[in-house]
C-alpha atoms as a PDB file:
ATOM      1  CA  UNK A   1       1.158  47.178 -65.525  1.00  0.00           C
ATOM      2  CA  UNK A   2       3.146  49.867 -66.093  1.00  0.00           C
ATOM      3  CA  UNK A   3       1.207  52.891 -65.563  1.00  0.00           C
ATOM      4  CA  UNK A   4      -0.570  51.258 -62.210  1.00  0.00           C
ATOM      5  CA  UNK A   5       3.009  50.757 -60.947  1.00  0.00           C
ATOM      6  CA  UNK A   6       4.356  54.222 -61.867  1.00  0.00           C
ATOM      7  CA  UNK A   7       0.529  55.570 -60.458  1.00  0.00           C
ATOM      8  CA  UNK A   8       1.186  53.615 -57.356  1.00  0.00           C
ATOM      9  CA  UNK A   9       4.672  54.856 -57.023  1.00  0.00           C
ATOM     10  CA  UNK A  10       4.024  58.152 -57.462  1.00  0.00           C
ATOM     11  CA  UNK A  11       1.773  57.858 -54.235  1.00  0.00           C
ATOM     12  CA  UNK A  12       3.911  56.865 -52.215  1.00  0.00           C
ATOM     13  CA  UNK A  13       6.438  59.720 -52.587  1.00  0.00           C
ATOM     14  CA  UNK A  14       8.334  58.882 -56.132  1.00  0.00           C
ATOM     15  CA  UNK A  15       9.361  61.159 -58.437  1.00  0.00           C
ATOM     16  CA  UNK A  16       8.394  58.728 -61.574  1.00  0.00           C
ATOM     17  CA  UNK A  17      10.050  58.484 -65.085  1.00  0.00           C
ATOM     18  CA  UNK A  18       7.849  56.656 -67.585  1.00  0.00           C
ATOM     19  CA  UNK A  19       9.020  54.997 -71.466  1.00  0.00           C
ATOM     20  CA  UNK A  20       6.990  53.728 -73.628  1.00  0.00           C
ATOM     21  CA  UNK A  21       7.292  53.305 -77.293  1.00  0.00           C
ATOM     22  CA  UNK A  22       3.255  54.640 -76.996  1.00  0.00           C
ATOM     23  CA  UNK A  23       3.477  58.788 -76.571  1.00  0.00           C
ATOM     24  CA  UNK A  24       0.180  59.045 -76.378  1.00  0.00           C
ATOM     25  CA  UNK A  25      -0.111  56.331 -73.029  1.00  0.00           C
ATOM     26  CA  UNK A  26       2.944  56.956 -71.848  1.00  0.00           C
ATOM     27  CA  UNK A  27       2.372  61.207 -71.596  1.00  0.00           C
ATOM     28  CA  UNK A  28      -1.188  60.916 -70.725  1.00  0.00           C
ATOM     29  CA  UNK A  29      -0.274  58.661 -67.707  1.00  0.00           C
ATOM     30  CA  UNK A  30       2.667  61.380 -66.577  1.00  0.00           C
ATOM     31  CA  UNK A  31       0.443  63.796 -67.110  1.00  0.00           C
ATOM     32  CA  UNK A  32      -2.396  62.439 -64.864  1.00  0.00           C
ATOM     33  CA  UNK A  33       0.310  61.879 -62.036  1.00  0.00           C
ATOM     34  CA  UNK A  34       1.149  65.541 -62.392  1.00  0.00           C
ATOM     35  CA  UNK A  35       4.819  67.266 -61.655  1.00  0.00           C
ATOM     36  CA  UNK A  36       6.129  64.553 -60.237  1.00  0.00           C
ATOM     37  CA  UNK A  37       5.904  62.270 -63.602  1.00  0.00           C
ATOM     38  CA  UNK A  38       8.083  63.023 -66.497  1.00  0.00           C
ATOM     39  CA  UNK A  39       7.710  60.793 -69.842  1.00  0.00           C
ATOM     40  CA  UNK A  40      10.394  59.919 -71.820  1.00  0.00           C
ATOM     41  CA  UNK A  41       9.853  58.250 -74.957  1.00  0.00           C
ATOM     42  CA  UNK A  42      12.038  55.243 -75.208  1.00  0.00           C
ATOM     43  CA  UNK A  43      12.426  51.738 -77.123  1.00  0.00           C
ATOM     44  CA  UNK A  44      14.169  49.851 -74.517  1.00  0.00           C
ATOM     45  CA  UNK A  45      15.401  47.122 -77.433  1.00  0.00           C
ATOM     46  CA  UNK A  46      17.564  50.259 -78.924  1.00  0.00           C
ATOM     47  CA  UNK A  47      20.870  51.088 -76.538  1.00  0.00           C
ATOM     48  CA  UNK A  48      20.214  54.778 -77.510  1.00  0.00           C
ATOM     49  CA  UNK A  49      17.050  55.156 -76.057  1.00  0.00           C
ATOM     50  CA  UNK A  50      18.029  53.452 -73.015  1.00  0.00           C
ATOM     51  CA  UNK A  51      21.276  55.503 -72.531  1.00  0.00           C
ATOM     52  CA  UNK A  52      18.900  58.548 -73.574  1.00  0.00           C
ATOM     53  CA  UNK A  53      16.123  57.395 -71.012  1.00  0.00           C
ATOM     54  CA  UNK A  54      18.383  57.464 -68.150  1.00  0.00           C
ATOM     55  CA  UNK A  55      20.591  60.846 -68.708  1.00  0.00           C
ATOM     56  CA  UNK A  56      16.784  62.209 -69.014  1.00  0.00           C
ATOM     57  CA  UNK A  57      16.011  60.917 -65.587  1.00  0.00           C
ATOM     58  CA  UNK A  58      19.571  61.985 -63.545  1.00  0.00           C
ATOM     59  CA  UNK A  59      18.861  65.353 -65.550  1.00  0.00           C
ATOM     60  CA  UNK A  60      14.986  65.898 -64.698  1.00  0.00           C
ATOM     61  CA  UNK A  61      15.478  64.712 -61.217  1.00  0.00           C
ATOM     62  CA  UNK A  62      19.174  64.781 -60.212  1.00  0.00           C
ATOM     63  CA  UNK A  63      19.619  61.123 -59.453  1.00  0.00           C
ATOM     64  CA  UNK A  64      18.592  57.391 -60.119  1.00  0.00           C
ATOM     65  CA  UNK A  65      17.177  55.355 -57.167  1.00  0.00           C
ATOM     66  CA  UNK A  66      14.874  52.697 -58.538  1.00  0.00           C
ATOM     67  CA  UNK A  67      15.237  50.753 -61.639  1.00  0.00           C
ATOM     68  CA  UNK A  68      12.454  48.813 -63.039  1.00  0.00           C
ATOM     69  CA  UNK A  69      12.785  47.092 -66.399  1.00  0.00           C
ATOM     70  CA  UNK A  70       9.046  46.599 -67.022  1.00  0.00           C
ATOM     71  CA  UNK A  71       8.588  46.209 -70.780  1.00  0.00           C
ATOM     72  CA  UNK A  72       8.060  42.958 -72.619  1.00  0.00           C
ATOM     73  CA  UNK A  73       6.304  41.434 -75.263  1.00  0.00           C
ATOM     74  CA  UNK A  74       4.888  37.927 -76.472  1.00  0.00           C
ATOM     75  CA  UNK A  75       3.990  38.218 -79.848  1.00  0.00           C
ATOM     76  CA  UNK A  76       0.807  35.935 -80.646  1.00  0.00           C
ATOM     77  CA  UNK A  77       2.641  34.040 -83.416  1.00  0.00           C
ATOM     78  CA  UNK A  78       5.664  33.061 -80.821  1.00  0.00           C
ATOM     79  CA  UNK A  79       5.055  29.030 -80.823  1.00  0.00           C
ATOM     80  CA  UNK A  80       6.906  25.978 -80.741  1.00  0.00           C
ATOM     81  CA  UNK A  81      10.785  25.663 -80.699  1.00  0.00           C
ATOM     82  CA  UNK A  82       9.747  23.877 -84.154  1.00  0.00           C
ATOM     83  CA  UNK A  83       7.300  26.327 -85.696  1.00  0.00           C
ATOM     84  CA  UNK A  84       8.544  29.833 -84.213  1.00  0.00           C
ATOM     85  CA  UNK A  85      10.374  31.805 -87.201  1.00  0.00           C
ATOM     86  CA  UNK A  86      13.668  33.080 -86.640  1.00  0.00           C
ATOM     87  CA  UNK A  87      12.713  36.634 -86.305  1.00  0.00           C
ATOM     88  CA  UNK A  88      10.043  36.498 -83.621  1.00  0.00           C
ATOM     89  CA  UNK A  89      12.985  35.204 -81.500  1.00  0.00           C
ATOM     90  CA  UNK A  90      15.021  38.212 -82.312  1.00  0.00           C
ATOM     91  CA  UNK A  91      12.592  40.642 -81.809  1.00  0.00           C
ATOM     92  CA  UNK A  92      11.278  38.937 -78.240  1.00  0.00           C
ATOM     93  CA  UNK A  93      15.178  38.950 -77.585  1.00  0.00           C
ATOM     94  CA  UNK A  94      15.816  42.223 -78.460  1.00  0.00           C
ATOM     95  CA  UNK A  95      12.804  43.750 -76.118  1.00  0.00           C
ATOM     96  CA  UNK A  96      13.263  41.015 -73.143  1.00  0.00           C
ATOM     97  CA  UNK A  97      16.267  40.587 -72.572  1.00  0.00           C
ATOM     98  CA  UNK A  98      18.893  43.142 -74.384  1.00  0.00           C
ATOM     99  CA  UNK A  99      15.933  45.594 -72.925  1.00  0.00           C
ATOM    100  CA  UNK A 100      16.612  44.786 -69.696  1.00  0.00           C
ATOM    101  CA  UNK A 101      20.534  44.751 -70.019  1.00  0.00           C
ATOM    102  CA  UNK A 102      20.697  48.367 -71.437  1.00  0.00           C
ATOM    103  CA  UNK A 103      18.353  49.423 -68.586  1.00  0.00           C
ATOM    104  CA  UNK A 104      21.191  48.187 -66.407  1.00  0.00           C
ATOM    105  CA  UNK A 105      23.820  48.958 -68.880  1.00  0.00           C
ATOM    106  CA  UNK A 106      22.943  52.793 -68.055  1.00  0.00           C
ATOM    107  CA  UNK A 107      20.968  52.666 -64.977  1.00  0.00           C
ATOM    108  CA  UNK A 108      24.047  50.985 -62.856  1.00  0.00           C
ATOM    109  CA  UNK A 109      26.157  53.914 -63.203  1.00  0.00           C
ATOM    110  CA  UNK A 110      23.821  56.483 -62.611  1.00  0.00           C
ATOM    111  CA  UNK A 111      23.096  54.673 -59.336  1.00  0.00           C
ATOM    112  CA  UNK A 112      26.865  54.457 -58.282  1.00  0.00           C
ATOM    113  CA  UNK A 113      27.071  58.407 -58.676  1.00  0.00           C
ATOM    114  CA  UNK A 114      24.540  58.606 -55.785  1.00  0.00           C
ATOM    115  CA  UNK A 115      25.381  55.203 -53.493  1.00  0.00           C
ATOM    116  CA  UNK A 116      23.283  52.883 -55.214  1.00  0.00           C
ATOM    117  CA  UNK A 117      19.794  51.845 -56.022  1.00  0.00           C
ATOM    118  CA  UNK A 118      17.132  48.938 -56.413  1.00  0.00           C
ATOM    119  CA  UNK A 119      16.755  47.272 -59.712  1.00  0.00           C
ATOM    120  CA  UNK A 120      13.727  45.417 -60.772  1.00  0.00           C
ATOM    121  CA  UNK A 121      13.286  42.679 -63.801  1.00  0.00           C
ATOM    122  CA  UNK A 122      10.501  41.843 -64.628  1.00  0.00           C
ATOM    123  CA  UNK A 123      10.509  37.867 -65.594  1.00  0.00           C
ATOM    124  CA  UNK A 124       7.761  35.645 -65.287  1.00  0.00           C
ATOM    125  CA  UNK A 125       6.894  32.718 -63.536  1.00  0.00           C
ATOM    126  CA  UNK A 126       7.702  30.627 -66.932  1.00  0.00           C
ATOM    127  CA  UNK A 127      11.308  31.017 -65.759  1.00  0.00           C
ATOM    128  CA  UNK A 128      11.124  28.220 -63.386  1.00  0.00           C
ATOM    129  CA  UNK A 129       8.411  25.967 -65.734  1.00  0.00           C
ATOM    130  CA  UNK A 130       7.430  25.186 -69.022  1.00  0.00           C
ATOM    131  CA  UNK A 131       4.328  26.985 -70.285  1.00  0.00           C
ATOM    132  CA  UNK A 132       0.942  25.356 -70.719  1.00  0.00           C
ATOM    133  CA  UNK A 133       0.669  26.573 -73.998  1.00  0.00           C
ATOM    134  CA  UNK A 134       3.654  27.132 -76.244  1.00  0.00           C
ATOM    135  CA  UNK A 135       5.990  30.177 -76.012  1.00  0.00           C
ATOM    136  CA  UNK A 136       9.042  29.114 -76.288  1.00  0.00           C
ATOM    137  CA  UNK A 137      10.600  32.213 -77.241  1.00  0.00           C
ATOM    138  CA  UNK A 138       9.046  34.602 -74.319  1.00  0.00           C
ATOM    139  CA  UNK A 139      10.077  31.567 -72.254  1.00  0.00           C
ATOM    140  CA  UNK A 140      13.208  31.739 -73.162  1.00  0.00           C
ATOM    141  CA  UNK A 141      14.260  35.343 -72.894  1.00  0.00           C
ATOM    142  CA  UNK A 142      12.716  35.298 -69.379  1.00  0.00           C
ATOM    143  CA  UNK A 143      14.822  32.701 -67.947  1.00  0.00           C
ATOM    144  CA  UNK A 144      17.392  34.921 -69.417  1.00  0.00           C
ATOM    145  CA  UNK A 145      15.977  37.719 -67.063  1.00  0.00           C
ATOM    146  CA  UNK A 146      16.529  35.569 -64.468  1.00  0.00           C
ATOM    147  CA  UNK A 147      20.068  34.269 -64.927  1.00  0.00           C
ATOM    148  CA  UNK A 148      21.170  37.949 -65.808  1.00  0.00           C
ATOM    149  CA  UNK A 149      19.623  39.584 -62.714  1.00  0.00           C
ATOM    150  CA  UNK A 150      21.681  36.962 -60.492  1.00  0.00           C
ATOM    151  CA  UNK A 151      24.833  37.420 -61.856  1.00  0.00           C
ATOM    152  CA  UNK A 152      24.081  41.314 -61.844  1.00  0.00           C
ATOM    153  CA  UNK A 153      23.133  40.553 -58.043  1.00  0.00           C
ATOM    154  CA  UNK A 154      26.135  39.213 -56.851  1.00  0.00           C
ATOM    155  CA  UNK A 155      28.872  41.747 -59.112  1.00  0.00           C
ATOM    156  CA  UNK A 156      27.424  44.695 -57.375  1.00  0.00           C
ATOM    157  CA  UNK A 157      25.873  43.387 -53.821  1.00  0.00           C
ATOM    158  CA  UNK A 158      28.959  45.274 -52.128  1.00  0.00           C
ATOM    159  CA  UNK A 159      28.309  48.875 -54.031  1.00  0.00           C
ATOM    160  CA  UNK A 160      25.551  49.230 -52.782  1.00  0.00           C
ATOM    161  CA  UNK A 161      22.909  48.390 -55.564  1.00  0.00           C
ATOM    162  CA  UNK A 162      20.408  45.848 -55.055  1.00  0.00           C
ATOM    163  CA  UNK A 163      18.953  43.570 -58.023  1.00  0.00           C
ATOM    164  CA  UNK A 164      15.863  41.267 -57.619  1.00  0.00           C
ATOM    165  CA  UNK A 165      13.597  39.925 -60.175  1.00  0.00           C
ATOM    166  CA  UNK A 166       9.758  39.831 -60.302  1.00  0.00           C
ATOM    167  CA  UNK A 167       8.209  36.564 -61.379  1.00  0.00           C
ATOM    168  CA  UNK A 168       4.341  37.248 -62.534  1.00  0.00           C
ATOM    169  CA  UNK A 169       2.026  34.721 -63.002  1.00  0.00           C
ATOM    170  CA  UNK A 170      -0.641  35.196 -65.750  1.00  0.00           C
ATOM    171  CA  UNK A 171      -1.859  39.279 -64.913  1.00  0.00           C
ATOM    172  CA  UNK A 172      -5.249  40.668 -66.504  1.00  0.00           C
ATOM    173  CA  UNK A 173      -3.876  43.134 -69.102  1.00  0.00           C
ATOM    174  CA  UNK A 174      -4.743  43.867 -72.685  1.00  0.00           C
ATOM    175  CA  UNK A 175      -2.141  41.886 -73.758  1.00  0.00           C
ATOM    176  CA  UNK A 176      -3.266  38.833 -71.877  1.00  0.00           C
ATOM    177  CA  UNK A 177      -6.868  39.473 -72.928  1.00  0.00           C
ATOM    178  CA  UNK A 178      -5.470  39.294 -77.057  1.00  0.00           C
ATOM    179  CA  UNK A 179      -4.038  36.151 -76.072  1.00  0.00           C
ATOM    180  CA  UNK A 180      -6.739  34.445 -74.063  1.00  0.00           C
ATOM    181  CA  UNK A 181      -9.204  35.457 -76.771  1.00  0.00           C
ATOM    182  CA  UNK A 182      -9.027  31.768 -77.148  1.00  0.00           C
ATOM    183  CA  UNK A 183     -11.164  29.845 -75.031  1.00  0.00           C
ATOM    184  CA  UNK A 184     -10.138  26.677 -75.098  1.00  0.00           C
ATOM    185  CA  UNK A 185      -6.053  28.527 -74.494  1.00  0.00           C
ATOM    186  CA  UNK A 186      -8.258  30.851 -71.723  1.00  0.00           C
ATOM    187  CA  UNK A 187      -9.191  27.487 -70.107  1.00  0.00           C
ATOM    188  CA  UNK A 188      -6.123  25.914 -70.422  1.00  0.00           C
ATOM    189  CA  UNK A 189      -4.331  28.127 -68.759  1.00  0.00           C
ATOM    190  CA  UNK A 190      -7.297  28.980 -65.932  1.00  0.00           C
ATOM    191  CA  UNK A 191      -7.272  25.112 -64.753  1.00  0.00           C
ATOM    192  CA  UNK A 192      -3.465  25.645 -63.806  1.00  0.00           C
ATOM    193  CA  UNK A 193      -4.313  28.693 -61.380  1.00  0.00           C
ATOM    194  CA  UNK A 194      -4.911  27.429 -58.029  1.00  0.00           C
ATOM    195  CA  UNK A 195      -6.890  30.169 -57.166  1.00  0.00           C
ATOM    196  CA  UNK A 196      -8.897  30.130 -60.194  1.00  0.00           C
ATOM    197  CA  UNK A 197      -8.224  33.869 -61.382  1.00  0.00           C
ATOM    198  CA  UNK A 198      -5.819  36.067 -63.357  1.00  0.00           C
ATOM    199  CA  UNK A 199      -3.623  38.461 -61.167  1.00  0.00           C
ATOM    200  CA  UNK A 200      -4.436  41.944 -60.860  1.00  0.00           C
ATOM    201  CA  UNK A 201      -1.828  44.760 -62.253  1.00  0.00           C
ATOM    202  CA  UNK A 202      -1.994  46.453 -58.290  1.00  0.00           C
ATOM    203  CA  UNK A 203      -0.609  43.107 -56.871  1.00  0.00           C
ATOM    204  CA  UNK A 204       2.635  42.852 -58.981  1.00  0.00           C
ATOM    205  CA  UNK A 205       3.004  46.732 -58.745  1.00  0.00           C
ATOM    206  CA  UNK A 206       2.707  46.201 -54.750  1.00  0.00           C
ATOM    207  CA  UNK A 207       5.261  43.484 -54.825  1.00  0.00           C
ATOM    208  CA  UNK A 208       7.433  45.987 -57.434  1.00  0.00           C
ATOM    209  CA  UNK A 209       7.133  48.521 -54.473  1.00  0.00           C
ATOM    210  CA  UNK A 210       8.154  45.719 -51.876  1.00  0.00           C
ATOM    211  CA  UNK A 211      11.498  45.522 -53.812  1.00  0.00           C
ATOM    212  CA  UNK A 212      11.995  48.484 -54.506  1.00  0.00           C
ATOM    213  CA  UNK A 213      11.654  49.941 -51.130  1.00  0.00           C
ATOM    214  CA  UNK A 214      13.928  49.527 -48.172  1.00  0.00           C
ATOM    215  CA  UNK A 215      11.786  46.707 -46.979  1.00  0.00           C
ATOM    216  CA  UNK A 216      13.436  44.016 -49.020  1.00  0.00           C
ATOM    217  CA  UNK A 217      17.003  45.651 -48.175  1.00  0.00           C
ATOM    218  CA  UNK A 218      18.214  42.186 -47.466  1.00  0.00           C
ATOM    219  CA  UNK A 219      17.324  40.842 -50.484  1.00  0.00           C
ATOM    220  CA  UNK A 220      19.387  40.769 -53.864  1.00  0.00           C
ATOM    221  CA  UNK A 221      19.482  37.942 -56.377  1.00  0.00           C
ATOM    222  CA  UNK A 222      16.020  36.900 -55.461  1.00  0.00           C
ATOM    223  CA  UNK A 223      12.843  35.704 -57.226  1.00  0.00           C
ATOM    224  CA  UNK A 224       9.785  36.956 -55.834  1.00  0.00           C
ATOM    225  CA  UNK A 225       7.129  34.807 -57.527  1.00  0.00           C
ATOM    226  CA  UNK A 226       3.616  36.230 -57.730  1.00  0.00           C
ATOM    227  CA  UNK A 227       1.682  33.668 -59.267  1.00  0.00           C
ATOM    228  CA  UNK A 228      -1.557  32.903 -57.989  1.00  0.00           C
ATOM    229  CA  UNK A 229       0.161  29.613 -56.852  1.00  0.00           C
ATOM    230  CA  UNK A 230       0.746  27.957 -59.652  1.00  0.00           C
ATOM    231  CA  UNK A 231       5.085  27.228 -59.309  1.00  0.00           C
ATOM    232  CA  UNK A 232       3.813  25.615 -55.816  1.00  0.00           C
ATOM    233  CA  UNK A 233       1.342  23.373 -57.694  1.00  0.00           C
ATOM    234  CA  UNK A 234       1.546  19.259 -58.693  1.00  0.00           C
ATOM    235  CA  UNK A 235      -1.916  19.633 -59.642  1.00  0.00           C
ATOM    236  CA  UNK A 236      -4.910  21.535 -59.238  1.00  0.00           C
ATOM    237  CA  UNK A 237      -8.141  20.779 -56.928  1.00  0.00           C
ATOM    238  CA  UNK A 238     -10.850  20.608 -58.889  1.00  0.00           C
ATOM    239  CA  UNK A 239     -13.156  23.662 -57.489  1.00  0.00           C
END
């Protein structure tokens, strides 16, 4: 998801700065862009990297506009409240959610240097329901998303910095795939998708974009669910 959203910004006129923990994906997919992509390896879970990520950006491109805290992880052994060990919770934590706040941590100032900006969380649509398989911890630090890009909303709404979150439903990427290698999870999860198909990485970068641009310049505080419909769903029509 990330390199289709920092391909599709790039498109449209951005001067894009990738992290990844991956060199190799992260500076083939600047490189492909071309001068207008710089990548920065970062580890969003460690405040260094983060602090180091932004001061790269202001420095390679004289300012911070757009924020958008992409990375996550659900690690295939994150469970039940009951079965989960202690330290998949602090390692989804620690890339979820702390990731997120250290984006903000450094990105915020950087934005009030130049008038202000558009941040971007990434959540999910578990935020507002319980899973259909367990995941309790991924669950968990995205409702945190959620709460933390509302009250990061409303403290800067009148400095001129904008803060929305993006609510995905379930979106085709390797990651997805590793976890769907299940069928009987895979069809558990399909019969809960109104329209009967995983989202595609272009449609949550084009609703990224939305937000980001000055479209959406009413909007802060928000949820913008792309799911497929399955928050509007009691239950599904059989096909």
């Amino acid at each position: 998801m990330g390199r289709i959203a920092s391909e599709l910004f790039a498109n449209e006129g951005a001067k894009v700065v990738l992290t990844d923990v991956d060199d190799g994906a992260g500076g083939s997919t600047a490189t492909a862009i071309g001068d207008q992509a710089y990548y920065v390896h970062a580890d969003v879970s460690r405040e260094s990297d983060a602090a180091a990520m932004v001061a790269a950006t202001v420095e390679r491109f004289g300012r911070l506009d757009v924020l958008y805290n992409n990375a996550g992880i659900m690690p295939l052994d994150d469970g039940s409240v009951t079965d989960a060990d202690g330290s998949i919770w602090d390692t989804v934590l620690a890339v979820n959610v702390k990731g997120v706040m250290f984006g903000c941590k450094f990105g915020i100032p950087a934005m009030l240097e130049t008038g202000g900006g558009s941040i971007i969380n990434v959540a999910s649509f578990v935020a507002w329901l319980g899973a259909a398989t367990s995941q309790t911890a991924y669950t968990a630090s995205k409702g945190a998303v959620l709460a933390m890009t509302r009250e990061v909303a409303v403290e800067y709404a009148r400095k001129g910095i904008r803060c929305n979150a993006l609510c995905p439903g379930p979106i085709e990427t390797p990651l997805l795939a590793a976890l769907l290698s299940d069928d009987a999870k895979k069809q558990r999860r399909f019969v809960h998708i109104p329209m009967g198909r995983l989202g595609q990485a272009e449609e949550l970068a084009k609703a990224a974009l939305f937000l980001a641009s000055d479209d959406s310049s009413y909007m802060t505080g928000a949820s913008l669910i792309v799911d497929g419909g399955i928050t509007a769903a009691y239950v599904t029509p059989e096909d």
